[in-house]
N, C-alpha and C. Protein backbone atom coordinates (compact mmCIF):
# COMPACT_ATOMS: atom_id res chain seq x y z
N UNK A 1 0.84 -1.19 0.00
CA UNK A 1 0.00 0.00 0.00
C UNK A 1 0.88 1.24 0.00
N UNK A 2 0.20 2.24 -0.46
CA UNK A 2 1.12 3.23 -0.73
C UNK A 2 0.45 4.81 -0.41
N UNK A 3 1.07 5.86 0.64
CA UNK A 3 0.25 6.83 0.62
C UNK A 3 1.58 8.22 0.33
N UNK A 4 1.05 9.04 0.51
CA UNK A 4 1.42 10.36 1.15
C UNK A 4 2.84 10.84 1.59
N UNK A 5 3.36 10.87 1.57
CA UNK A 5 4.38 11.37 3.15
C UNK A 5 3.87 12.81 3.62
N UNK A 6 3.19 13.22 5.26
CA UNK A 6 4.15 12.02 6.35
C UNK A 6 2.70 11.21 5.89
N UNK A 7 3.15 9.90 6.41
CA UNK A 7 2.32 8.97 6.96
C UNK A 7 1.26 8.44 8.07
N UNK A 8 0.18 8.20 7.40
CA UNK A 8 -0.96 8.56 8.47
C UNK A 8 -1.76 6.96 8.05
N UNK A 9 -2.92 6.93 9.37
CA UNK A 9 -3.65 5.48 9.15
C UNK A 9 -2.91 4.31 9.53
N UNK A 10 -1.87 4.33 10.56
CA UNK A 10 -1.03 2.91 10.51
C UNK A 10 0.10 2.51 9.85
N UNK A 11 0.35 3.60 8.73
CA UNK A 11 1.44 3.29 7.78
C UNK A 11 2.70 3.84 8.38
N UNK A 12 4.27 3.48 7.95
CA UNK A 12 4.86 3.57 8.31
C UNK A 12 5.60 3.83 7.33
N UNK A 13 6.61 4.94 7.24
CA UNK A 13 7.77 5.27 6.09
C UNK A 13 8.24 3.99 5.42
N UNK A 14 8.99 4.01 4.02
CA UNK A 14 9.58 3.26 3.49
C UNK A 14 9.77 3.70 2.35
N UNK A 15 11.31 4.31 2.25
CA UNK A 15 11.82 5.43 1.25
C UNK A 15 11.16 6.71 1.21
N UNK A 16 10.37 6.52 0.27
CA UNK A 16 9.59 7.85 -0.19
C UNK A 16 8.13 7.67 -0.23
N UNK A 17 7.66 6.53 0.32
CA UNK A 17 6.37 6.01 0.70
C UNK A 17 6.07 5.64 1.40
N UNK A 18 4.94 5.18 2.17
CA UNK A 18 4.40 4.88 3.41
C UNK A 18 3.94 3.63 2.97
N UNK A 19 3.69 2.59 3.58
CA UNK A 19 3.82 1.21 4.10
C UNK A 19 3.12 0.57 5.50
N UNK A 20 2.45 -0.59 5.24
CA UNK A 20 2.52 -2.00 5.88
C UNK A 20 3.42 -3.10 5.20
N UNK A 21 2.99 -4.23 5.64
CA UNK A 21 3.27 -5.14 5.00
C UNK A 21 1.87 -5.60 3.88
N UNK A 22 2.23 -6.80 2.84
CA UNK A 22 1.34 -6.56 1.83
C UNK A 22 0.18 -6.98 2.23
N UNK A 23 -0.40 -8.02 3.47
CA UNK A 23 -1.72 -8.55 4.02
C UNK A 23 -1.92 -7.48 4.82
N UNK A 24 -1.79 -6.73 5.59
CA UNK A 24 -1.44 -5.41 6.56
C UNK A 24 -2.75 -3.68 6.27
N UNK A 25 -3.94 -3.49 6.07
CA UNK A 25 -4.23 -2.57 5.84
C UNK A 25 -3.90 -1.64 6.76
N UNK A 26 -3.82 -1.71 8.25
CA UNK A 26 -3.24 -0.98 9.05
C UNK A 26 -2.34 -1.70 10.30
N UNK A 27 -1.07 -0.58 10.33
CA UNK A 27 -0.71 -1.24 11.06
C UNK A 27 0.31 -0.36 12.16
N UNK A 28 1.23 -1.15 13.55
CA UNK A 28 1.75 -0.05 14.85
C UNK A 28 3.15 -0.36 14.28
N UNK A 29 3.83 0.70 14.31
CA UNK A 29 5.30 0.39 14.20
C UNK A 29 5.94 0.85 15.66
N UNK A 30 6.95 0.10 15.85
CA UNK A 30 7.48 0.44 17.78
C UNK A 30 8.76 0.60 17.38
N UNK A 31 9.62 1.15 18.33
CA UNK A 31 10.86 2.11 18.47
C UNK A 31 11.43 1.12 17.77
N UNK A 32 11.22 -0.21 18.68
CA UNK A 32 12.44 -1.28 18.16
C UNK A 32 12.56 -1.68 16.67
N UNK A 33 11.45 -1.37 15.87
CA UNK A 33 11.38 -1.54 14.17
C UNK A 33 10.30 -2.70 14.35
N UNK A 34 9.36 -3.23 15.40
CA UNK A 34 8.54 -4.27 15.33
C UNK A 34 7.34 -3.55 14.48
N UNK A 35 7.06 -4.40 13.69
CA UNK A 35 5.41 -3.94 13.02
C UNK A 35 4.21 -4.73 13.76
N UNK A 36 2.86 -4.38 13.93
CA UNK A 36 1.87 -5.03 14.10
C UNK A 36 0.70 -4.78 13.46
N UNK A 37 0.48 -5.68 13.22
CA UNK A 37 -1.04 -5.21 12.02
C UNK A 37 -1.90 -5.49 12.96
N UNK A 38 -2.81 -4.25 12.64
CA UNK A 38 -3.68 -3.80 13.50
C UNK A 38 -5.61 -4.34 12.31
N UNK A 39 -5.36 -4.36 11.26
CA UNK A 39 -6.43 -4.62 10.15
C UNK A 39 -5.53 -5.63 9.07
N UNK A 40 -6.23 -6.27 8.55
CA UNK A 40 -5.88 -7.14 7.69
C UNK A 40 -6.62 -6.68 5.98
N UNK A 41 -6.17 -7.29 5.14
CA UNK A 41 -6.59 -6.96 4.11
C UNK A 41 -6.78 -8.49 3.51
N UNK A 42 -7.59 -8.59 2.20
CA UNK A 42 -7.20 -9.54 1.20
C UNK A 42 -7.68 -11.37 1.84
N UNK A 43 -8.84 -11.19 3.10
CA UNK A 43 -9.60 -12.46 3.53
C UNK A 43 -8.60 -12.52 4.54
N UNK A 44 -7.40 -12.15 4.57
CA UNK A 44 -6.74 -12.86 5.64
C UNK A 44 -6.88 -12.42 7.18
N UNK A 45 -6.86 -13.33 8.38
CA UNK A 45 -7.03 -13.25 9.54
C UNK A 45 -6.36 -12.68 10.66
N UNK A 46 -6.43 -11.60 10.97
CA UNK A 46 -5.18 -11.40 12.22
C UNK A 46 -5.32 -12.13 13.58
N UNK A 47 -4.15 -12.44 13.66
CA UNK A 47 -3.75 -13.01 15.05
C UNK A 47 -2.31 -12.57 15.54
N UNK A 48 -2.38 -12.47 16.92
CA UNK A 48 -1.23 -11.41 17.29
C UNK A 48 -0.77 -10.73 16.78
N UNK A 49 -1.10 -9.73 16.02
CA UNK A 49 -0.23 -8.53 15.29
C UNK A 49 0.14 -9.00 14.03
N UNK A 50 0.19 -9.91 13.33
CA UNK A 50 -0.21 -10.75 11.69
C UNK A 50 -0.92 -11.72 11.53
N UNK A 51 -0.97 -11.46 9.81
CA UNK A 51 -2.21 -11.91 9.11
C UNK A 51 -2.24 -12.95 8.33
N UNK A 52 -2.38 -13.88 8.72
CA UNK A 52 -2.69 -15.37 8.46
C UNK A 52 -3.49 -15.80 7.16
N UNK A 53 -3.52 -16.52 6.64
CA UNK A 53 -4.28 -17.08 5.49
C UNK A 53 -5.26 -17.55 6.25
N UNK A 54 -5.53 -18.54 7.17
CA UNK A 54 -6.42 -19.04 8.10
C UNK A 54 -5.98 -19.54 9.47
N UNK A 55 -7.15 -19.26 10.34
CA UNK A 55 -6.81 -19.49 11.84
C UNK A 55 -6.95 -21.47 11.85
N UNK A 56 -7.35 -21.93 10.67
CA UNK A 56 -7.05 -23.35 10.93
C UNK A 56 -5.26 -24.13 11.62
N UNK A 57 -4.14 -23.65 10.80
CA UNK A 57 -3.15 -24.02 11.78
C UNK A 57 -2.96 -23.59 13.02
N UNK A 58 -3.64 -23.07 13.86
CA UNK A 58 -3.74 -22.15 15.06
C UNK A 58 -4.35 -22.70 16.41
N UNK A 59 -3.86 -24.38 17.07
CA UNK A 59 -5.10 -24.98 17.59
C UNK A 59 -5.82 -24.21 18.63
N UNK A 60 -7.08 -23.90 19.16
CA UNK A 60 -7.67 -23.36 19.99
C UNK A 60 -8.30 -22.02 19.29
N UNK A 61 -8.40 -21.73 18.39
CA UNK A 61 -8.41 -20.53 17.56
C UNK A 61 -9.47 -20.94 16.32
N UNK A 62 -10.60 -19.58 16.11
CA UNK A 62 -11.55 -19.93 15.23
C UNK A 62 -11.90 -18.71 14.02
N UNK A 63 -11.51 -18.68 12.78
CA UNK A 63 -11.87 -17.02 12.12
C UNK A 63 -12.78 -16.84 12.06
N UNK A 64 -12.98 -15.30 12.03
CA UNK A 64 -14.72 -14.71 12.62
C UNK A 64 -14.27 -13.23 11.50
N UNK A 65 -15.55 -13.17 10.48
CA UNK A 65 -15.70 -12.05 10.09
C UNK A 65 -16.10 -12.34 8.68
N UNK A 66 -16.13 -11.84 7.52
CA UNK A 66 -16.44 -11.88 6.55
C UNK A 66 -15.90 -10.89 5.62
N UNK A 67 -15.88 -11.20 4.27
CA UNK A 67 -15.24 -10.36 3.67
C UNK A 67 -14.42 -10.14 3.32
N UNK A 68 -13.59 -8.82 2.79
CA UNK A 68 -12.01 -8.79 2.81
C UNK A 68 -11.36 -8.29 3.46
N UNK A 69 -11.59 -7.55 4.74
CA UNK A 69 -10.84 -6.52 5.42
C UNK A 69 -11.83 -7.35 6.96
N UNK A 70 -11.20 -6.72 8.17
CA UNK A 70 -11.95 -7.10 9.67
C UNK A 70 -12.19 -8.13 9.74
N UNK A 71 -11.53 -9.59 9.36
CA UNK A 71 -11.49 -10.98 9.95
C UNK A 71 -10.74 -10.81 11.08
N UNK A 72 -11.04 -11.51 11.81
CA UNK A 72 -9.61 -11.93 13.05
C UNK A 72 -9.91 -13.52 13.57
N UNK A 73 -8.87 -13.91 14.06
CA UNK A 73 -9.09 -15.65 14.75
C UNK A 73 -8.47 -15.26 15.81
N UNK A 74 -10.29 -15.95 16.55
CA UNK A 74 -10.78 -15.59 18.18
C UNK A 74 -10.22 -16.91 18.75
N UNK A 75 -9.85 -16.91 20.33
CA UNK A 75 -9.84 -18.25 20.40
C UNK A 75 -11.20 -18.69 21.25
N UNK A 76 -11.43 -19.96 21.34
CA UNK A 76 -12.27 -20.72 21.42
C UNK A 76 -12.36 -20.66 22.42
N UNK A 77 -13.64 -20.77 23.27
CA UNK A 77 -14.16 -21.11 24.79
C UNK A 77 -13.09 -21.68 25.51
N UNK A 78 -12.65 -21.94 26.45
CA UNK A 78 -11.78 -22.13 27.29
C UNK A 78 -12.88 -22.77 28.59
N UNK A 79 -12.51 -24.49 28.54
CA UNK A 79 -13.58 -24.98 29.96
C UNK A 79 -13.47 -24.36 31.16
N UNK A 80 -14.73 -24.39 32.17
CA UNK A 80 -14.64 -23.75 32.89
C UNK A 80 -13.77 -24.48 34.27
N UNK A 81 -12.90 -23.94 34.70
CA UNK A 81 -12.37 -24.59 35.88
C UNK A 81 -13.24 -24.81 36.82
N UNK A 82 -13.03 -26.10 37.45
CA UNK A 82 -13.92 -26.51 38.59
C UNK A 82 -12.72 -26.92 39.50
N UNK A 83 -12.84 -25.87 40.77
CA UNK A 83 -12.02 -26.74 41.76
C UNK A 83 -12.37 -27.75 42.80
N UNK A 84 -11.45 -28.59 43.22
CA UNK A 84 -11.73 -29.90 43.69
C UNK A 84 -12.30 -29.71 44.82
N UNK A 85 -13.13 -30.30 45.28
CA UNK A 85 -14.44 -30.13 46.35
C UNK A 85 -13.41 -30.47 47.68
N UNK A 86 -13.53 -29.97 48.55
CA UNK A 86 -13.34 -29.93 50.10
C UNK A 86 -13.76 -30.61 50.41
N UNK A 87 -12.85 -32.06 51.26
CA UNK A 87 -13.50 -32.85 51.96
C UNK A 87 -13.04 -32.81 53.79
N UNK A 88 -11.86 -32.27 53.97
CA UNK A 88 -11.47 -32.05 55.33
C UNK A 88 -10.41 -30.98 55.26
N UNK A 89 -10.26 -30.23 56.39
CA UNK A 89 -9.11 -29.67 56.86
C UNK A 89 -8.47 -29.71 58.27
N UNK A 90 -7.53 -29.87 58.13
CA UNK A 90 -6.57 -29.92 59.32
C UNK A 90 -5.39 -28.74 59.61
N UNK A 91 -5.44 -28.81 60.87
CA UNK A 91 -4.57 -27.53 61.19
C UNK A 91 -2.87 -28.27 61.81
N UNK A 92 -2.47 -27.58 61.74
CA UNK A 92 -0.80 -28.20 61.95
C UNK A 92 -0.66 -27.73 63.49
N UNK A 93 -0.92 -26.73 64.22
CA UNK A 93 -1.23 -26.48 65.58
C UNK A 93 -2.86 -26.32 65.64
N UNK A 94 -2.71 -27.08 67.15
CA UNK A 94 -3.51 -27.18 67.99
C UNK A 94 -4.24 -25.38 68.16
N UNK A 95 -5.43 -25.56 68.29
CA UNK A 95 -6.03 -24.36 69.02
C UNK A 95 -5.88 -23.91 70.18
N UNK A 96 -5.45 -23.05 70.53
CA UNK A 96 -5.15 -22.37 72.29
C UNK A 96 -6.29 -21.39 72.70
N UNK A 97 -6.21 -21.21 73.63
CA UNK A 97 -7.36 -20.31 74.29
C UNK A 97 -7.44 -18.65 73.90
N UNK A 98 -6.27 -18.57 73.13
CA UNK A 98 -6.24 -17.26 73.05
C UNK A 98 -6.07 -17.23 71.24
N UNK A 99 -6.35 -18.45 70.44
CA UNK A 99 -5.83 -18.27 69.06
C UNK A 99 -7.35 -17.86 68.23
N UNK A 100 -8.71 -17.22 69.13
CA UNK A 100 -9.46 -17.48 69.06
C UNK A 100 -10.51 -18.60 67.69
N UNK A 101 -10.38 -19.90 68.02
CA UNK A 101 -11.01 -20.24 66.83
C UNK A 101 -11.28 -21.56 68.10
């Protein structure tokens, strides 16, 4: 993609043009030179900061959206923890008259 200089919408310099990467409609650039795509273009899915062809190699992960732009792969329900039922407790000291319990 190609805009303007300066660069606005996510894009980021590159020579004499502004830039993502080519699946990338918008995207964060950080001090360190990391990119993150923030929108995807072209069907593909974002997940963590890039854009995937599909969230199928991704286990736990499902794509949600339609179209060509605003897919992302959500992940999937996560069971609910059940913790293990209480059947006794014991104390390592004795109760004293003054530990009130």
């Amino acid at each position: 993609l190609e805009c303007a200089l300066p660069c606005v919408d996510g894009r980021y310099p590159d020579g004499s043009r502004c830039t993502c990467n080519t699946q990338c409609e918008n995207c964060n650039v950080y001090g360190n030179g990391d990119i993150e795509c923030t929108t995807c273009l072209n069907s593909t899915y974002l997940l963590e900061g890039a854009c995937e062809l599909s969230c199928d190699p991704f286990p736990g992960y499902e794509g949600v959206g339609m179209g060509s732009t605003n897919r992302f792969c959500r992940p999937l329900s996560e069971p609910t923890f059940t913790p293990p039922q209480l059947l006794s407790q014991f104390e390592t000291k004795m109760p004293t008259a003054t530990s009130n319990r």
